[in-house]
N, C-alpha and C. Protein backbone atom coordinates (compact mmCIF):
# COMPACT_ATOMS: atom_id res chain seq x y z
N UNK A 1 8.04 8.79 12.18
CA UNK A 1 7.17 7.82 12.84
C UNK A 1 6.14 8.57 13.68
N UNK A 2 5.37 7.89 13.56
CA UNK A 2 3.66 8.64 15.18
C UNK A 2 4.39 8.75 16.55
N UNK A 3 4.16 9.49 17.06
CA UNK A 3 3.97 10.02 18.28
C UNK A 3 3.09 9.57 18.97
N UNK A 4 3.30 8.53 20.03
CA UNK A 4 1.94 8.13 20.92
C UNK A 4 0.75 8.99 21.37
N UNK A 5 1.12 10.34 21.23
CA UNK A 5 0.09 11.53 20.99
C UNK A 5 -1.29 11.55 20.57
N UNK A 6 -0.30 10.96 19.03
CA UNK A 6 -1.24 11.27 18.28
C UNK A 6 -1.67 9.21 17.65
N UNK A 7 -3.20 9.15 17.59
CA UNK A 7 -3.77 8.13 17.53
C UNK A 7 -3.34 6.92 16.70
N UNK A 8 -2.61 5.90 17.03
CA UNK A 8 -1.72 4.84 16.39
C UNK A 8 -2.91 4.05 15.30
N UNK A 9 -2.29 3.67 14.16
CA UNK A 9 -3.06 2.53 13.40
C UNK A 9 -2.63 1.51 13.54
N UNK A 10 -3.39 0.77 13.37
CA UNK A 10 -3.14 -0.87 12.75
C UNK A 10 -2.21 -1.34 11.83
N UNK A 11 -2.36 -0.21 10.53
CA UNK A 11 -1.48 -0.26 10.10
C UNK A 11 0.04 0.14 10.26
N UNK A 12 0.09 0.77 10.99
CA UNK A 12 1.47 1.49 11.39
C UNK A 12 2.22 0.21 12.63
N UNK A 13 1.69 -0.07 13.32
CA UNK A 13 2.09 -1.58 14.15
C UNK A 13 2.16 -2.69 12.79
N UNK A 14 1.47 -2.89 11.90
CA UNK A 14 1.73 -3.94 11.19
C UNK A 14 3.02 -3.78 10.11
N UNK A 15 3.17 -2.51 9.57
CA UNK A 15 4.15 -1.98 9.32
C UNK A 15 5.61 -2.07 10.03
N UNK A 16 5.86 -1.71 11.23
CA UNK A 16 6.51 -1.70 12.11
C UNK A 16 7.55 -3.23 12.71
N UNK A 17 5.97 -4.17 12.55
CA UNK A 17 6.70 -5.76 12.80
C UNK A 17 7.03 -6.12 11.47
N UNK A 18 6.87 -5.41 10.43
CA UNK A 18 7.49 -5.99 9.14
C UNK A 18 8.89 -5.58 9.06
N UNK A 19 8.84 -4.45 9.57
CA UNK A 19 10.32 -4.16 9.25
C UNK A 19 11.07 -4.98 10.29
N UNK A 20 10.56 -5.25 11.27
CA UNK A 20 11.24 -6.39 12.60
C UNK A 20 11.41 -7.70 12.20
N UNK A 21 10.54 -8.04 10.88
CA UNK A 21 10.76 -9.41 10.60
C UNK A 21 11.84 -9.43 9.45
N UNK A 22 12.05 -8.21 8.99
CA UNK A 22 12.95 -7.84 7.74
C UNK A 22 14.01 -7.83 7.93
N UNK A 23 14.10 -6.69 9.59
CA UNK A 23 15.72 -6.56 10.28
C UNK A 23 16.43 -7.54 10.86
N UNK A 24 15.61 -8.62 11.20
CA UNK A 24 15.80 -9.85 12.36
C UNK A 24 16.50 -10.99 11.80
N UNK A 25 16.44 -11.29 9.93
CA UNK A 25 17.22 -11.63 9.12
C UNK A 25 18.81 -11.11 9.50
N UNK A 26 19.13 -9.81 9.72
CA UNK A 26 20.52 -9.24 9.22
C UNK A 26 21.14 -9.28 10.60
N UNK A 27 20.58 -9.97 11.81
CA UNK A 27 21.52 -9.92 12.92
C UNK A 27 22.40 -10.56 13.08
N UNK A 28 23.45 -10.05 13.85
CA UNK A 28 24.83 -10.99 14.00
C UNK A 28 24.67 -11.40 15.47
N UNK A 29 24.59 -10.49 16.38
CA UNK A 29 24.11 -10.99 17.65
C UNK A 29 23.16 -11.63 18.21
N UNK A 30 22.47 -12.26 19.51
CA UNK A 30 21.74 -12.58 19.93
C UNK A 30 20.59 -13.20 18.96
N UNK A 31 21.20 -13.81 17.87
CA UNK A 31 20.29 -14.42 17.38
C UNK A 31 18.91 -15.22 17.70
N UNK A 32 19.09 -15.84 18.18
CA UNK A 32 17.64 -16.79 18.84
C UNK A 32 16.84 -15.96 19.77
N UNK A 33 17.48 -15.06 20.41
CA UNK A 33 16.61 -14.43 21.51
C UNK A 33 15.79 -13.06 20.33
N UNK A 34 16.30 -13.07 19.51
CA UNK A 34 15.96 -11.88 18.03
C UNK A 34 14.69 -12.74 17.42
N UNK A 35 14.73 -14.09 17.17
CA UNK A 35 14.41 -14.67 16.08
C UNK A 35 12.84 -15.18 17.38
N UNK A 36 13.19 -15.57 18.27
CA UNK A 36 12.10 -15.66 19.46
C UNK A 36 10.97 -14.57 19.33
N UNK A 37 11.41 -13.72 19.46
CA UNK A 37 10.73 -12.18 19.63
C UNK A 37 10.04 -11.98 18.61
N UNK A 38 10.63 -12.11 17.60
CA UNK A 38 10.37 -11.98 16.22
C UNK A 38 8.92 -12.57 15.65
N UNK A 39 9.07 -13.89 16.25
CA UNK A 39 8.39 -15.01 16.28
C UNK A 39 6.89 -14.63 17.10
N UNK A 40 6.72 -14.09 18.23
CA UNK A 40 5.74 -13.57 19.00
C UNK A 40 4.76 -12.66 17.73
N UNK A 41 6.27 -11.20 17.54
CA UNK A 41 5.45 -10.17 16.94
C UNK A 41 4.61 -10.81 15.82
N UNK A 42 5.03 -11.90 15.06
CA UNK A 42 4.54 -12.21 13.94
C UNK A 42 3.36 -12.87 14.25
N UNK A 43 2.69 -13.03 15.55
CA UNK A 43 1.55 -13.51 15.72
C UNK A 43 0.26 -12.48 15.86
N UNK A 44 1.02 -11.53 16.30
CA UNK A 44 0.57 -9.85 16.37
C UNK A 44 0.16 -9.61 15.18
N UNK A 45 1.07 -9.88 14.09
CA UNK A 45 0.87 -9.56 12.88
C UNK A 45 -0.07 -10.01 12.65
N UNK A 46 -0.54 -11.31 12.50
CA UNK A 46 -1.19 -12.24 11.61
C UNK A 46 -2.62 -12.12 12.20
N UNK A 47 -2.74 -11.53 13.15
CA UNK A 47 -3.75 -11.30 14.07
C UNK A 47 -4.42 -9.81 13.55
N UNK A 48 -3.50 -9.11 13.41
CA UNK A 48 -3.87 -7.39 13.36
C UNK A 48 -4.39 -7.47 11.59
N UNK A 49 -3.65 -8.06 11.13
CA UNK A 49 -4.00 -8.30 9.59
C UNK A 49 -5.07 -8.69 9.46
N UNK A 50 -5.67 -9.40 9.83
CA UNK A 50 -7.01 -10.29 9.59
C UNK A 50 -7.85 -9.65 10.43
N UNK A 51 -8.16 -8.58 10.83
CA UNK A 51 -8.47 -7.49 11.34
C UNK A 51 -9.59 -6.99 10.69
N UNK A 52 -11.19 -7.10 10.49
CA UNK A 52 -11.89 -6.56 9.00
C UNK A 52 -12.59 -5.32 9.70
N UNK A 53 -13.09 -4.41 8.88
CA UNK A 53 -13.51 -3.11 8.63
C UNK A 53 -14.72 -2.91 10.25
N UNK A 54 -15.44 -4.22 10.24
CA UNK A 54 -16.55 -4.43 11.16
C UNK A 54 -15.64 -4.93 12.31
N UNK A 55 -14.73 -5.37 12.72
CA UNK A 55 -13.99 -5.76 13.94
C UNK A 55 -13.56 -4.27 14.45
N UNK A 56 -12.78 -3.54 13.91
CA UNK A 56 -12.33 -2.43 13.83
C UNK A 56 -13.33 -1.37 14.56
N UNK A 57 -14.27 -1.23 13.96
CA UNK A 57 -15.62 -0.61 14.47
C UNK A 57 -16.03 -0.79 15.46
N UNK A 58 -16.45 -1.57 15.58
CA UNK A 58 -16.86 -2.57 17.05
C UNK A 58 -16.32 -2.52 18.22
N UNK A 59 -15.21 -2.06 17.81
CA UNK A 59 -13.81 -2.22 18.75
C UNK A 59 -14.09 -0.46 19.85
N UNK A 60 -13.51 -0.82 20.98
CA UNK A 60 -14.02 0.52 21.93
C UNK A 60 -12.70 1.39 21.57
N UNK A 61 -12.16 2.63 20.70
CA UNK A 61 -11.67 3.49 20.45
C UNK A 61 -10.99 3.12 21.95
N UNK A 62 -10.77 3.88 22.53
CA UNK A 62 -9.93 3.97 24.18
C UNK A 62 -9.27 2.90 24.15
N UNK A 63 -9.77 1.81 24.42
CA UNK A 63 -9.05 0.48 24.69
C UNK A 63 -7.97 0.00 23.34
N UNK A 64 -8.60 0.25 21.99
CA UNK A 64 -7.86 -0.27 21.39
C UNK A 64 -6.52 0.62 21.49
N UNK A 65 -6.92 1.62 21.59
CA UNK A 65 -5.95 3.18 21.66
C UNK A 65 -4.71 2.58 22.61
N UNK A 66 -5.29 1.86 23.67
CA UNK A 66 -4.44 1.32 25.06
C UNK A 66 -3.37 0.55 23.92
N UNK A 67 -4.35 -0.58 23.33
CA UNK A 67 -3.53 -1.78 22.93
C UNK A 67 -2.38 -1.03 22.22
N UNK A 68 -3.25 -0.33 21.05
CA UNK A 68 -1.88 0.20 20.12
C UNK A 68 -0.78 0.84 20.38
N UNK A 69 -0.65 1.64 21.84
CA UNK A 69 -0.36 1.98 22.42
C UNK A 69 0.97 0.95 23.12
N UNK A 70 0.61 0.36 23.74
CA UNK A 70 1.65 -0.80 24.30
C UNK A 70 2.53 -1.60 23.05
N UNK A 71 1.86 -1.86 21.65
CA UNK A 71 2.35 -2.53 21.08
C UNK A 71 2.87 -1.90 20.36
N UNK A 72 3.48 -0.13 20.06
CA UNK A 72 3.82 0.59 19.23
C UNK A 72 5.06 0.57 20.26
N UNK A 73 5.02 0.81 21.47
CA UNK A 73 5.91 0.72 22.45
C UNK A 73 6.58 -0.81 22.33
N UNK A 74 6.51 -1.55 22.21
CA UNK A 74 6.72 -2.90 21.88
C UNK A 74 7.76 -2.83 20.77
N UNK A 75 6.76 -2.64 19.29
CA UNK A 75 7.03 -3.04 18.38
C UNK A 75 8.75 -1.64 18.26
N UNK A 76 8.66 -0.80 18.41
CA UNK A 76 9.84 0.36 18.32
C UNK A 76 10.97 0.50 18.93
N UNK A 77 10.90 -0.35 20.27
CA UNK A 77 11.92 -0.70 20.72
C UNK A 77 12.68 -1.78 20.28
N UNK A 78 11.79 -2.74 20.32
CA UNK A 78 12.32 -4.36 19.26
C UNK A 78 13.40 -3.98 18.20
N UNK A 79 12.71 -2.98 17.57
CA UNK A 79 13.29 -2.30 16.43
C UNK A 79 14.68 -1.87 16.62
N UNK A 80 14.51 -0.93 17.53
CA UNK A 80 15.63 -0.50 18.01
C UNK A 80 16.64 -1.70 18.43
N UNK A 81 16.26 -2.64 19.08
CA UNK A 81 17.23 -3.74 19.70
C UNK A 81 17.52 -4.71 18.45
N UNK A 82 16.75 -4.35 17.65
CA UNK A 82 17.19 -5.37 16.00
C UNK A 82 18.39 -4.88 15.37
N UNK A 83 17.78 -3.74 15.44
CA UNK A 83 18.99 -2.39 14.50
C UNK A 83 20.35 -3.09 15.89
N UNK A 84 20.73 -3.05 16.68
CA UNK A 84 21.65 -2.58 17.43
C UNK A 84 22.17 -4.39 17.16
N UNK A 85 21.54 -5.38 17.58
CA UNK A 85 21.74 -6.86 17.19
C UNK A 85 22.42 -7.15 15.93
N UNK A 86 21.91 -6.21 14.83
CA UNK A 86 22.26 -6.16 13.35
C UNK A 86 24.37 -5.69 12.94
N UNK A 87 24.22 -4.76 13.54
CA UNK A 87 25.50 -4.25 13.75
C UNK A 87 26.46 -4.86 14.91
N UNK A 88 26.11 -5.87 15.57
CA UNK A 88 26.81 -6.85 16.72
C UNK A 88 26.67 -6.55 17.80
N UNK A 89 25.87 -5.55 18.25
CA UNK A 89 25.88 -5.19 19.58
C UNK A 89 25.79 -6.26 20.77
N UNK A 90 26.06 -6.32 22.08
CA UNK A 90 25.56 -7.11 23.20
C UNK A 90 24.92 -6.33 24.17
N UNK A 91 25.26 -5.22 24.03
CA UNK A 91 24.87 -4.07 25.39
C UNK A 91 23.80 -3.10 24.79
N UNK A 92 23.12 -2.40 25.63
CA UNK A 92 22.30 -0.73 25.49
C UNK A 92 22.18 -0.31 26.27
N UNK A 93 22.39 1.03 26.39
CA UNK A 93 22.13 2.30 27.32
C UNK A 93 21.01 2.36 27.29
N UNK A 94 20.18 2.05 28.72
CA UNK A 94 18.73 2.74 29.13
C UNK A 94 18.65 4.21 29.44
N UNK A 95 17.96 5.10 28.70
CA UNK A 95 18.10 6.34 29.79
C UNK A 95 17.63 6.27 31.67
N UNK A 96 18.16 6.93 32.05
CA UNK A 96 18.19 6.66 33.29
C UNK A 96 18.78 5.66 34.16
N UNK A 97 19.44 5.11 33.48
CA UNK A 97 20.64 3.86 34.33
C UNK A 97 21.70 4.01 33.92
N UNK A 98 22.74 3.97 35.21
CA UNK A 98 24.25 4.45 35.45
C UNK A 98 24.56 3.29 34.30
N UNK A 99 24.61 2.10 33.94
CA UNK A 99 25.15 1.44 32.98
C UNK A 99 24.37 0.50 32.00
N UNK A 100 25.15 -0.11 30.95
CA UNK A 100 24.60 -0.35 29.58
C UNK A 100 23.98 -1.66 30.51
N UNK A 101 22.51 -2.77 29.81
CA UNK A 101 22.03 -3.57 30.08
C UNK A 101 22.41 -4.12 28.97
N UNK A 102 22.30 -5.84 28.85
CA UNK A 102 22.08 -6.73 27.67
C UNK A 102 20.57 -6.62 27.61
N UNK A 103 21.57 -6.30 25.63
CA UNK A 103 20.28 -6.41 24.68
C UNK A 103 19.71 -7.74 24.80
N UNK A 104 20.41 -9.04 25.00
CA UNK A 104 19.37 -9.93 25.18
C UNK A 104 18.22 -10.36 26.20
N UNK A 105 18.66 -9.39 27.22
CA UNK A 105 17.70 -9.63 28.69
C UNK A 105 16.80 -8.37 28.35
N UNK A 106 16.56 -7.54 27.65
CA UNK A 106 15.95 -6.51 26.95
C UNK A 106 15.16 -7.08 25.79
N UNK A 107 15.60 -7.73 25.05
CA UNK A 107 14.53 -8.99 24.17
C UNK A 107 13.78 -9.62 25.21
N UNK A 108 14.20 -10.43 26.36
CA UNK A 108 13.46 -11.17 26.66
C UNK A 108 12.37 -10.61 26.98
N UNK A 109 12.67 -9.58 27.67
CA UNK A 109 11.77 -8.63 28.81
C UNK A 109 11.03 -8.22 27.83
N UNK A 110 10.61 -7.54 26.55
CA UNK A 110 9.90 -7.27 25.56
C UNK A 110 8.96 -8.19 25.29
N UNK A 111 9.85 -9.52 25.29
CA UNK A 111 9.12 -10.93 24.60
C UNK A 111 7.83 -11.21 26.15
N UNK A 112 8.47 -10.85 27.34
CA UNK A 112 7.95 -11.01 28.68
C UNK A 112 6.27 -10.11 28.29
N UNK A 113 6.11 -9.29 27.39
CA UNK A 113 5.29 -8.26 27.46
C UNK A 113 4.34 -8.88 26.37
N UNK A 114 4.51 -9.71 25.65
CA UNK A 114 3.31 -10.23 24.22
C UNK A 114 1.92 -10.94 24.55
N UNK A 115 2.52 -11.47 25.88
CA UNK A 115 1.20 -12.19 26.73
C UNK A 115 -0.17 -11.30 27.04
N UNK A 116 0.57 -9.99 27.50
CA UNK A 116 -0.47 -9.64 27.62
C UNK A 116 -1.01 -8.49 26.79
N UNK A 117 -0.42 -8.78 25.69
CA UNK A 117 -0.84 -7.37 24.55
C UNK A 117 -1.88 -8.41 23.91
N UNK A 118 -1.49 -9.82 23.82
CA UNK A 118 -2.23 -10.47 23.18
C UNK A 118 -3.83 -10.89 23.65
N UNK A 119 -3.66 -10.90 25.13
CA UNK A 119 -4.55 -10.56 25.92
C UNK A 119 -5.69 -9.27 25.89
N UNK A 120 -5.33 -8.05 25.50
CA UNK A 120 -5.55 -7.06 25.01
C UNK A 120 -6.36 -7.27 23.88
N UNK A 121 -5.61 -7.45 22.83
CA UNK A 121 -6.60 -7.78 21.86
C UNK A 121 -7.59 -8.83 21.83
N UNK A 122 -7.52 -9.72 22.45
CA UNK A 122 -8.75 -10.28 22.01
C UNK A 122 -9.72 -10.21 23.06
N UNK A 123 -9.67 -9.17 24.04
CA UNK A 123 -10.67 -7.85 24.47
C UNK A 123 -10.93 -7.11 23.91
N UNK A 124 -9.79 -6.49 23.01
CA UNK A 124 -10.33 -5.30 22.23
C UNK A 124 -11.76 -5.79 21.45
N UNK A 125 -11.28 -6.99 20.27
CA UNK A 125 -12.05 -7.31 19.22
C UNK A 125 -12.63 -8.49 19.49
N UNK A 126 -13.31 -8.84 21.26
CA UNK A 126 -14.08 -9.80 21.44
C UNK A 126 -13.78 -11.29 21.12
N UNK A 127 -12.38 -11.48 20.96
CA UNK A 127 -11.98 -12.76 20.41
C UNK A 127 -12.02 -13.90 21.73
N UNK A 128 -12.44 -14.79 21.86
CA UNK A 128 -12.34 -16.03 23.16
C UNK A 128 -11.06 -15.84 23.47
N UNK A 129 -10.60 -15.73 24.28
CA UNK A 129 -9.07 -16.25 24.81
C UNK A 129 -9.12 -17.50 24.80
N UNK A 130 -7.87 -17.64 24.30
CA UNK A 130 -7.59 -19.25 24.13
C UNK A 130 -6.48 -19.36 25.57
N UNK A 131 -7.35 -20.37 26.28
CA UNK A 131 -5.91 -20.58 27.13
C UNK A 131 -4.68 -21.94 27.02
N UNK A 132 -5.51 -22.42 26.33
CA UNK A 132 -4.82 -23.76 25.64
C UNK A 132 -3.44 -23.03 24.87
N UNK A 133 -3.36 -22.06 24.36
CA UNK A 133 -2.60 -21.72 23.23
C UNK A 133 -1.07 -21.49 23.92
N UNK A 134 -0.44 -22.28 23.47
CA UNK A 134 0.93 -22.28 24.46
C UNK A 134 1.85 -21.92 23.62
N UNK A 135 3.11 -21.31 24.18
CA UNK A 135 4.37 -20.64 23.52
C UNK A 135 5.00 -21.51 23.02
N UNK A 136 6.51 -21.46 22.26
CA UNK A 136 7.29 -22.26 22.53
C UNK A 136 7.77 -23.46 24.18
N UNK A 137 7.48 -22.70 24.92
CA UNK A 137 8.33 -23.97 26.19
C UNK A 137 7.33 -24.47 26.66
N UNK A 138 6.17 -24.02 26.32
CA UNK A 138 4.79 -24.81 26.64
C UNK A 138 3.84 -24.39 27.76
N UNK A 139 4.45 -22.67 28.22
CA UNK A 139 3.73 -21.80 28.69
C UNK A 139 2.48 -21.50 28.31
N UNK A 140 1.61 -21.94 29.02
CA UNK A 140 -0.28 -21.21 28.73
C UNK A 140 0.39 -19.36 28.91
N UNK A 141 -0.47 -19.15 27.78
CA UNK A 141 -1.02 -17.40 27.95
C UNK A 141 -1.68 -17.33 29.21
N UNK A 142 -1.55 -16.40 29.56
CA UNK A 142 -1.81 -15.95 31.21
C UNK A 142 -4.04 -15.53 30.72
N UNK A 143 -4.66 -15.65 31.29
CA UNK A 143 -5.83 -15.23 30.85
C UNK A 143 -5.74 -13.42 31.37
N UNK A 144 -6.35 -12.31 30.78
CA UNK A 144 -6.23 -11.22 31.40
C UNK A 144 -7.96 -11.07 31.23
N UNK A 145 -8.12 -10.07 31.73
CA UNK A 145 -9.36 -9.11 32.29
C UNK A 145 -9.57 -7.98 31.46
N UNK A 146 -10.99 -7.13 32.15
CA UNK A 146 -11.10 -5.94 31.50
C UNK A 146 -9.87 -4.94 32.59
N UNK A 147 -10.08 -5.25 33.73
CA UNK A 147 -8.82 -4.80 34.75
C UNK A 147 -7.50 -3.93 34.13
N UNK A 148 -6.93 -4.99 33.20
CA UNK A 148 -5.49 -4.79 32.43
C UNK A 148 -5.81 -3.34 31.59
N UNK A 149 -7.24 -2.87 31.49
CA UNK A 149 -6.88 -1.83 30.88
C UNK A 149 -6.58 -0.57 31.90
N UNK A 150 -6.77 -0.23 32.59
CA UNK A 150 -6.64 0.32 34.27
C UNK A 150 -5.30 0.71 34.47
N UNK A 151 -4.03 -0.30 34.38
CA UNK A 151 -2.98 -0.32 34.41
C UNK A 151 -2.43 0.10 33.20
N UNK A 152 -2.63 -0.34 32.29
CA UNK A 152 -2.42 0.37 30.85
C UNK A 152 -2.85 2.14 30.71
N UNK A 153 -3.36 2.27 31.12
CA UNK A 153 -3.72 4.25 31.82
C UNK A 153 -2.37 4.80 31.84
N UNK A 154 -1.79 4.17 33.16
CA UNK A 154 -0.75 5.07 33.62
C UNK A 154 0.86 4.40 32.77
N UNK A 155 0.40 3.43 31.66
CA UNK A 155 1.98 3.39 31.24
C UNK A 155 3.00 4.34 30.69
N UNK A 156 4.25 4.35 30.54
CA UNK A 156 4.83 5.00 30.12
C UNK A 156 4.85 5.03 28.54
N UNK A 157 4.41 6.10 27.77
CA UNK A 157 4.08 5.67 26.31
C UNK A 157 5.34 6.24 25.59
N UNK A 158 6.84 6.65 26.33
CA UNK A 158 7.91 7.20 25.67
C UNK A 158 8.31 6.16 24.58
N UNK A 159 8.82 6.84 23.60
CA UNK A 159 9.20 6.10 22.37
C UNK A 159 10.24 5.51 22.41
N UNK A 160 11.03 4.30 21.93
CA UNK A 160 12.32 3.92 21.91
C UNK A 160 13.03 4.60 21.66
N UNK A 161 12.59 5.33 20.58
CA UNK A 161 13.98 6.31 20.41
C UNK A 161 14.51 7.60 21.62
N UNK A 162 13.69 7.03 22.79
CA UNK A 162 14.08 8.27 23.46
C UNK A 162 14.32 7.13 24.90
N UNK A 163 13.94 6.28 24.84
CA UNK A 163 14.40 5.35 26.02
C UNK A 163 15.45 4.92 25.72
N UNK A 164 15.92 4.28 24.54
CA UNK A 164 17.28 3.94 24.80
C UNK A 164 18.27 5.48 24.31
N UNK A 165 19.62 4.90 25.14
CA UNK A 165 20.60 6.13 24.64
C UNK A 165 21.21 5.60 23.63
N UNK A 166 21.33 6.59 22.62
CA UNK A 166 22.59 6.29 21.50
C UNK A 166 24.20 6.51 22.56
N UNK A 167 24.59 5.38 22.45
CA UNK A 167 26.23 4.92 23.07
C UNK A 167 26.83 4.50 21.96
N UNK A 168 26.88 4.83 20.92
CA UNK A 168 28.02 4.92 19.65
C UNK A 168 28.60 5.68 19.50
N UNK A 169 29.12 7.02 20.53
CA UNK A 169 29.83 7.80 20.32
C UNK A 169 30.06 8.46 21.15
């Protein structure tokens, strides 16, 4: 997989929620809070897909770099919490915390993060924010700024595979 290093595609995030929509079928655990999440990324998807050659362009390199950035972070952990849901898990080891957290308060908190990736993009590629556009419980999208990219600077761009601990053995 890319290294936040080195410059994320479009395709590699769209890639990424496919396999999340692929893995999210085979869970035994936390189903709904899986199938929720799931449900977000696939708007990501449908969004990043329809994506054309001239949007892309247009688009300010840096910023989108931000977006792909947050949502590679997004989309790899999900992953990770699919894989672990798949095999029955309830718990995961964060690095850096004395004990395991629920994987489902770890979905949510992921799912907590789509608002404003989605926000993101349609800064990146000039799209209106819709604020009408409500979630499932009937939450408005939060409106974001050019601001949000500022804070996106200093995120942490570590990969899932190195934030969570393997605790299978």
């Amino acid at each position: 997989m890319e290294s936040p290093g080195v410059p994320i595609r479009l395709g590699s995030i769209i890639m990424l929620i496919k396999y999340g929509m692929e893995r999210v079928e085979m869970v035994t655990s936390n189903k709904k809070a899986c199938a929720s999440l799931v449900d977000d990324l696939t708007i990501i998807h449908d969004i990043l897909s329809s994506t054309n050659e001239e949007e892309k362009q247009k688009a300010e390199n840096h910023r989108l770099q931000l977006v792909m950035n947050r949502l590679y972070r997004i989309t790899t952990r999900a992953n990770v919490l699919f894989d672990r849901c798949a095999s029955g898990k309830t718990t995961i080891k964060i690095r850096n915390f004395l004990q395991a957290t629920s994987i489902k308060g770890e979905l949510h908190r992921l799912q907590s993060e789509i608002p404003k990736a989605l926000g993101m993009l349609c800064l990146v590629f000039h799209v209106k924010q819709m604020s009408a556009y409500s979630r499932g419980g009937g939450v408005a999208l939060p409106l974001v700024d050019e601001t949000v990219f500022n804070d996106e600077e200093e995120q942490d761009l570590e990969p899932a595979e190195e934030y969570y601990v393997d605790d299978d053995g």
